[in-house]
Protein backbone atom coordinates (compact mmCIF):
# COMPACT_ATOMS: atom_id res chain seq x y z
CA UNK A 1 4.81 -4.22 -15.66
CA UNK A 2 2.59 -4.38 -12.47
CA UNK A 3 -0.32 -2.10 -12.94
CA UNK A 4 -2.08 -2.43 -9.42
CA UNK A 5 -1.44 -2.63 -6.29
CA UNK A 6 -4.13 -5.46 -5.95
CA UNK A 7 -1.68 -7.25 -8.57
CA UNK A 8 0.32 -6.71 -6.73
CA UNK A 9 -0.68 -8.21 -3.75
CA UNK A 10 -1.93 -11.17 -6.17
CA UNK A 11 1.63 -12.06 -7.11
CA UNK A 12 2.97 -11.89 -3.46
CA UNK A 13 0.68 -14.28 -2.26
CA UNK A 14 1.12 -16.84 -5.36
CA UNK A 15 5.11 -16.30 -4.65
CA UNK A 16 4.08 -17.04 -0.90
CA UNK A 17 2.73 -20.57 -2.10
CA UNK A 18 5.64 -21.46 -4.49
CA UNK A 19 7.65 -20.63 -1.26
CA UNK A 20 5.50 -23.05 0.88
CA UNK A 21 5.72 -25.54 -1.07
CA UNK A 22 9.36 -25.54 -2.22
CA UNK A 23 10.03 -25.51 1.66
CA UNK A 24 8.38 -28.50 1.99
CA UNK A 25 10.81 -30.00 -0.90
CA UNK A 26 13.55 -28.97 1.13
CA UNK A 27 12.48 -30.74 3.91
CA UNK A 28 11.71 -33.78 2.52
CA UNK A 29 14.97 -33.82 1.06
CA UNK A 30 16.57 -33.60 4.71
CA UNK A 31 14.62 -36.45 5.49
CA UNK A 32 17.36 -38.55 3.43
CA UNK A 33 19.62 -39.78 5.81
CA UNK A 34 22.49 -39.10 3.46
CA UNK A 35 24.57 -35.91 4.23
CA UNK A 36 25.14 -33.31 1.50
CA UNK A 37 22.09 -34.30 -0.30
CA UNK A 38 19.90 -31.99 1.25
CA UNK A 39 21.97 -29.12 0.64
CA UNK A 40 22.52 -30.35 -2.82
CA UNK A 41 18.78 -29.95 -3.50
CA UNK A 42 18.60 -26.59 -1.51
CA UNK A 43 20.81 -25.10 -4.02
CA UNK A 44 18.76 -26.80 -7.05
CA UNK A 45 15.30 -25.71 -5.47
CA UNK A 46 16.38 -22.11 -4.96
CA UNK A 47 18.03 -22.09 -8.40
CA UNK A 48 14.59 -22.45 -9.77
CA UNK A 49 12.29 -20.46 -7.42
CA UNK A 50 14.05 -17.22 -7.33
CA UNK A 51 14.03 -16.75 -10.56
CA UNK A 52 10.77 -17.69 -10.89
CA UNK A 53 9.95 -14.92 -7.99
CA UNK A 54 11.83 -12.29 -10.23
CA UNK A 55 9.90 -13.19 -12.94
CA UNK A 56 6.51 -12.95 -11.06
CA UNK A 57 7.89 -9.12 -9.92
CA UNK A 58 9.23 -7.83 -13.02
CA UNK A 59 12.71 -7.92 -11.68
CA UNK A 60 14.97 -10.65 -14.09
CA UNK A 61 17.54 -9.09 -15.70
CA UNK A 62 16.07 -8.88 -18.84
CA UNK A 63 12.75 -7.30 -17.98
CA UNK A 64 14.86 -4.31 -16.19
CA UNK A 65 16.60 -3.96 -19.28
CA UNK A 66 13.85 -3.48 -21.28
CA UNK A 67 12.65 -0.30 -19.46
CA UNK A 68 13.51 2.67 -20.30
CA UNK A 69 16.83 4.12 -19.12
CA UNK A 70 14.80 6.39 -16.47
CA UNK A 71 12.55 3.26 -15.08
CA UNK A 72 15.59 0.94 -15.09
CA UNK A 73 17.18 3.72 -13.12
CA UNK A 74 14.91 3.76 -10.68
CA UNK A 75 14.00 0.00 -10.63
CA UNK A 76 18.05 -0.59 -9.95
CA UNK A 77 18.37 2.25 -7.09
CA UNK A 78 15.17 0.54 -5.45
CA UNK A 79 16.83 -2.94 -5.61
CA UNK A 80 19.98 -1.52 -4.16
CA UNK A 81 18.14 0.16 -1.13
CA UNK A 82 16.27 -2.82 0.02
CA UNK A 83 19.70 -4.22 -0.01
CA UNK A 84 18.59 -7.54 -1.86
CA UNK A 85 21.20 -9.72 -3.16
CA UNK A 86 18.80 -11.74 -5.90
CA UNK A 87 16.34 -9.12 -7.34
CA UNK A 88 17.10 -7.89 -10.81
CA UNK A 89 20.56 -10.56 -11.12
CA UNK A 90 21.19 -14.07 -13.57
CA UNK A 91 20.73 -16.45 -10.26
CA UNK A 92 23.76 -18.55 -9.94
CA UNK A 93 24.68 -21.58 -8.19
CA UNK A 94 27.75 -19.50 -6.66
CA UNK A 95 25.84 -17.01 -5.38
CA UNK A 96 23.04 -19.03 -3.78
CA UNK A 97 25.67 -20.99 -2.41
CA UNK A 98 27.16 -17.84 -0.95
CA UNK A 99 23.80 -17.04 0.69
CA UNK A 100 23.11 -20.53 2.01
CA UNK A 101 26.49 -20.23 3.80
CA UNK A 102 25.45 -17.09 5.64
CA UNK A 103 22.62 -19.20 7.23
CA UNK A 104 26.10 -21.01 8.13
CA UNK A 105 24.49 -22.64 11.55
CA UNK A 106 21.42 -23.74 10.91
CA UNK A 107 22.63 -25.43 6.93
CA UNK A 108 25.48 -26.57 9.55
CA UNK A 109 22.82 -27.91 12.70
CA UNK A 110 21.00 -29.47 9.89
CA UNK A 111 23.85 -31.86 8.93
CA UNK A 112 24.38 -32.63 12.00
CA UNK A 113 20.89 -33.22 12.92
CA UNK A 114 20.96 -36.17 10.12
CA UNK A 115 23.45 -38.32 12.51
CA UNK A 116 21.17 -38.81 16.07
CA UNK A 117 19.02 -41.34 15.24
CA UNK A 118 15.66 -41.35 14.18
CA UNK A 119 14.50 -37.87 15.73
CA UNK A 120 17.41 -36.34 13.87
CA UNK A 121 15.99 -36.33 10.29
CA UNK A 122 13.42 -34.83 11.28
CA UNK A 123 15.17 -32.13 12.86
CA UNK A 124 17.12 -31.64 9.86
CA UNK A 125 14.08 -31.60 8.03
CA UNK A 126 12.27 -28.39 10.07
CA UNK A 127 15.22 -26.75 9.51
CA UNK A 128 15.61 -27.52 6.24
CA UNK A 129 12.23 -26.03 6.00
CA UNK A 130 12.84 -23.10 7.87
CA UNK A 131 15.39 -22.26 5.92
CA UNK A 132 13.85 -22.37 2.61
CA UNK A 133 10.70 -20.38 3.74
CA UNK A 134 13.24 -17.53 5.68
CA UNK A 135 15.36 -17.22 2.25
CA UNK A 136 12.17 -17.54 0.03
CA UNK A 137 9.65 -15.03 2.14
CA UNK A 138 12.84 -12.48 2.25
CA UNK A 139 13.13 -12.23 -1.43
CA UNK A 140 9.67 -11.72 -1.41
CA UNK A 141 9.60 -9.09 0.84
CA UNK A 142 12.48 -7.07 -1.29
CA UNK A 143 10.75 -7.98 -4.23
CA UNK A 144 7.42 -6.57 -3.39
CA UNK A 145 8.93 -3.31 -1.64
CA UNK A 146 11.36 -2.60 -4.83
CA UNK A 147 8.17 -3.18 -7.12
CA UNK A 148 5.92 -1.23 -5.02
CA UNK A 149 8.32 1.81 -5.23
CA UNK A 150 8.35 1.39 -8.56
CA UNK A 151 4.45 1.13 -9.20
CA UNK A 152 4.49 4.45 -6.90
CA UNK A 153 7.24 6.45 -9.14
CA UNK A 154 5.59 4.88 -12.17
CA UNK A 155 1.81 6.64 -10.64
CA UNK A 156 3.65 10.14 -9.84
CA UNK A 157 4.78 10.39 -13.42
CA UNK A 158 1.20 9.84 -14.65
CA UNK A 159 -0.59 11.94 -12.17
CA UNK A 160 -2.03 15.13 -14.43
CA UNK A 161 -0.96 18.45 -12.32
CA UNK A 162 -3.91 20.44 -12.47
CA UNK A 163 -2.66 24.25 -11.75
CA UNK A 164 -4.84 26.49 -9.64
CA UNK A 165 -6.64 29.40 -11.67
């Protein structure tokens, strides 16, 4: 469980880099002038780094069971009010799939991108790594807001109420 909000902050930034440079993955996978590829290795790069970013937060499936029922009440209320569709769930290929279609036109520009010559990988490329860094900084961002609730409601329980006299 996060204990600061300077850990905090420490694991947002590290989750930042993995981001960075699992964009840049993505993109060089777009460079391949073969179509589907890219989007092939989008769904295997983002089948690894979520995860990985749930991990860093405390929010895999397994960690939120292992709270007690209150916590894991909380934690799973927080997750639903941020409205993230990857914190605290098993990370499948259908769902990432799901969310990589409702970046429908730029996955779709991308493709396209691959047949002008030349110029055109490397357009597919900066989207490729736009995409990855949008997807990747937005989990992020849900993560560290549902985990920053919960360090919050975790620091209200502890606080000792000191009754005036």
């Amino acid at each position: 469980m996060i204990e600061s909000i300077e850990e905090l902050e420490a694991i947002r930034k590290s989750c930042h880099s993995m981001v960075t440079k699992s964009s840049s993955l993505s993109a060089g996978a777009a460079l391949i002038p073969i179509p589907g590829v890219d989007v092939g290795s989008d769904v295997a790069i983002l089948m690894r780094l979520i995860p990985k970013i749930n991990q860093e937060f405390g929010l895999t499936p397994e960690q939120i069971e292992s709270l007690d029922t209150e916590s894991k009440l909380f934690v799973m209320t927080a997750i639903s009010n941020t409205g993230s569709k990857m914190a605290g769930k098993y990370i499948t290929k259908k769902l990432i799939v799901m969310l990589l279609s409702k970046m429908g036109v730029k996955v779709a520009s991308k493709g396209v991108a691959k047949f002008v010559p030349l110029v055109g990988s490397a357009v597919a490329g900066g989207i490729s790594f736009s995409v990855m860094k949008y997807m990747g900084s937005r989990h992020i961002e849900d993560c560290y807001q549902v985990a920053l609730a919960t360090l919050e409601n975790e620091r209200r329980k502890h606080e000792i109420i000191i009754e005036p006299e």
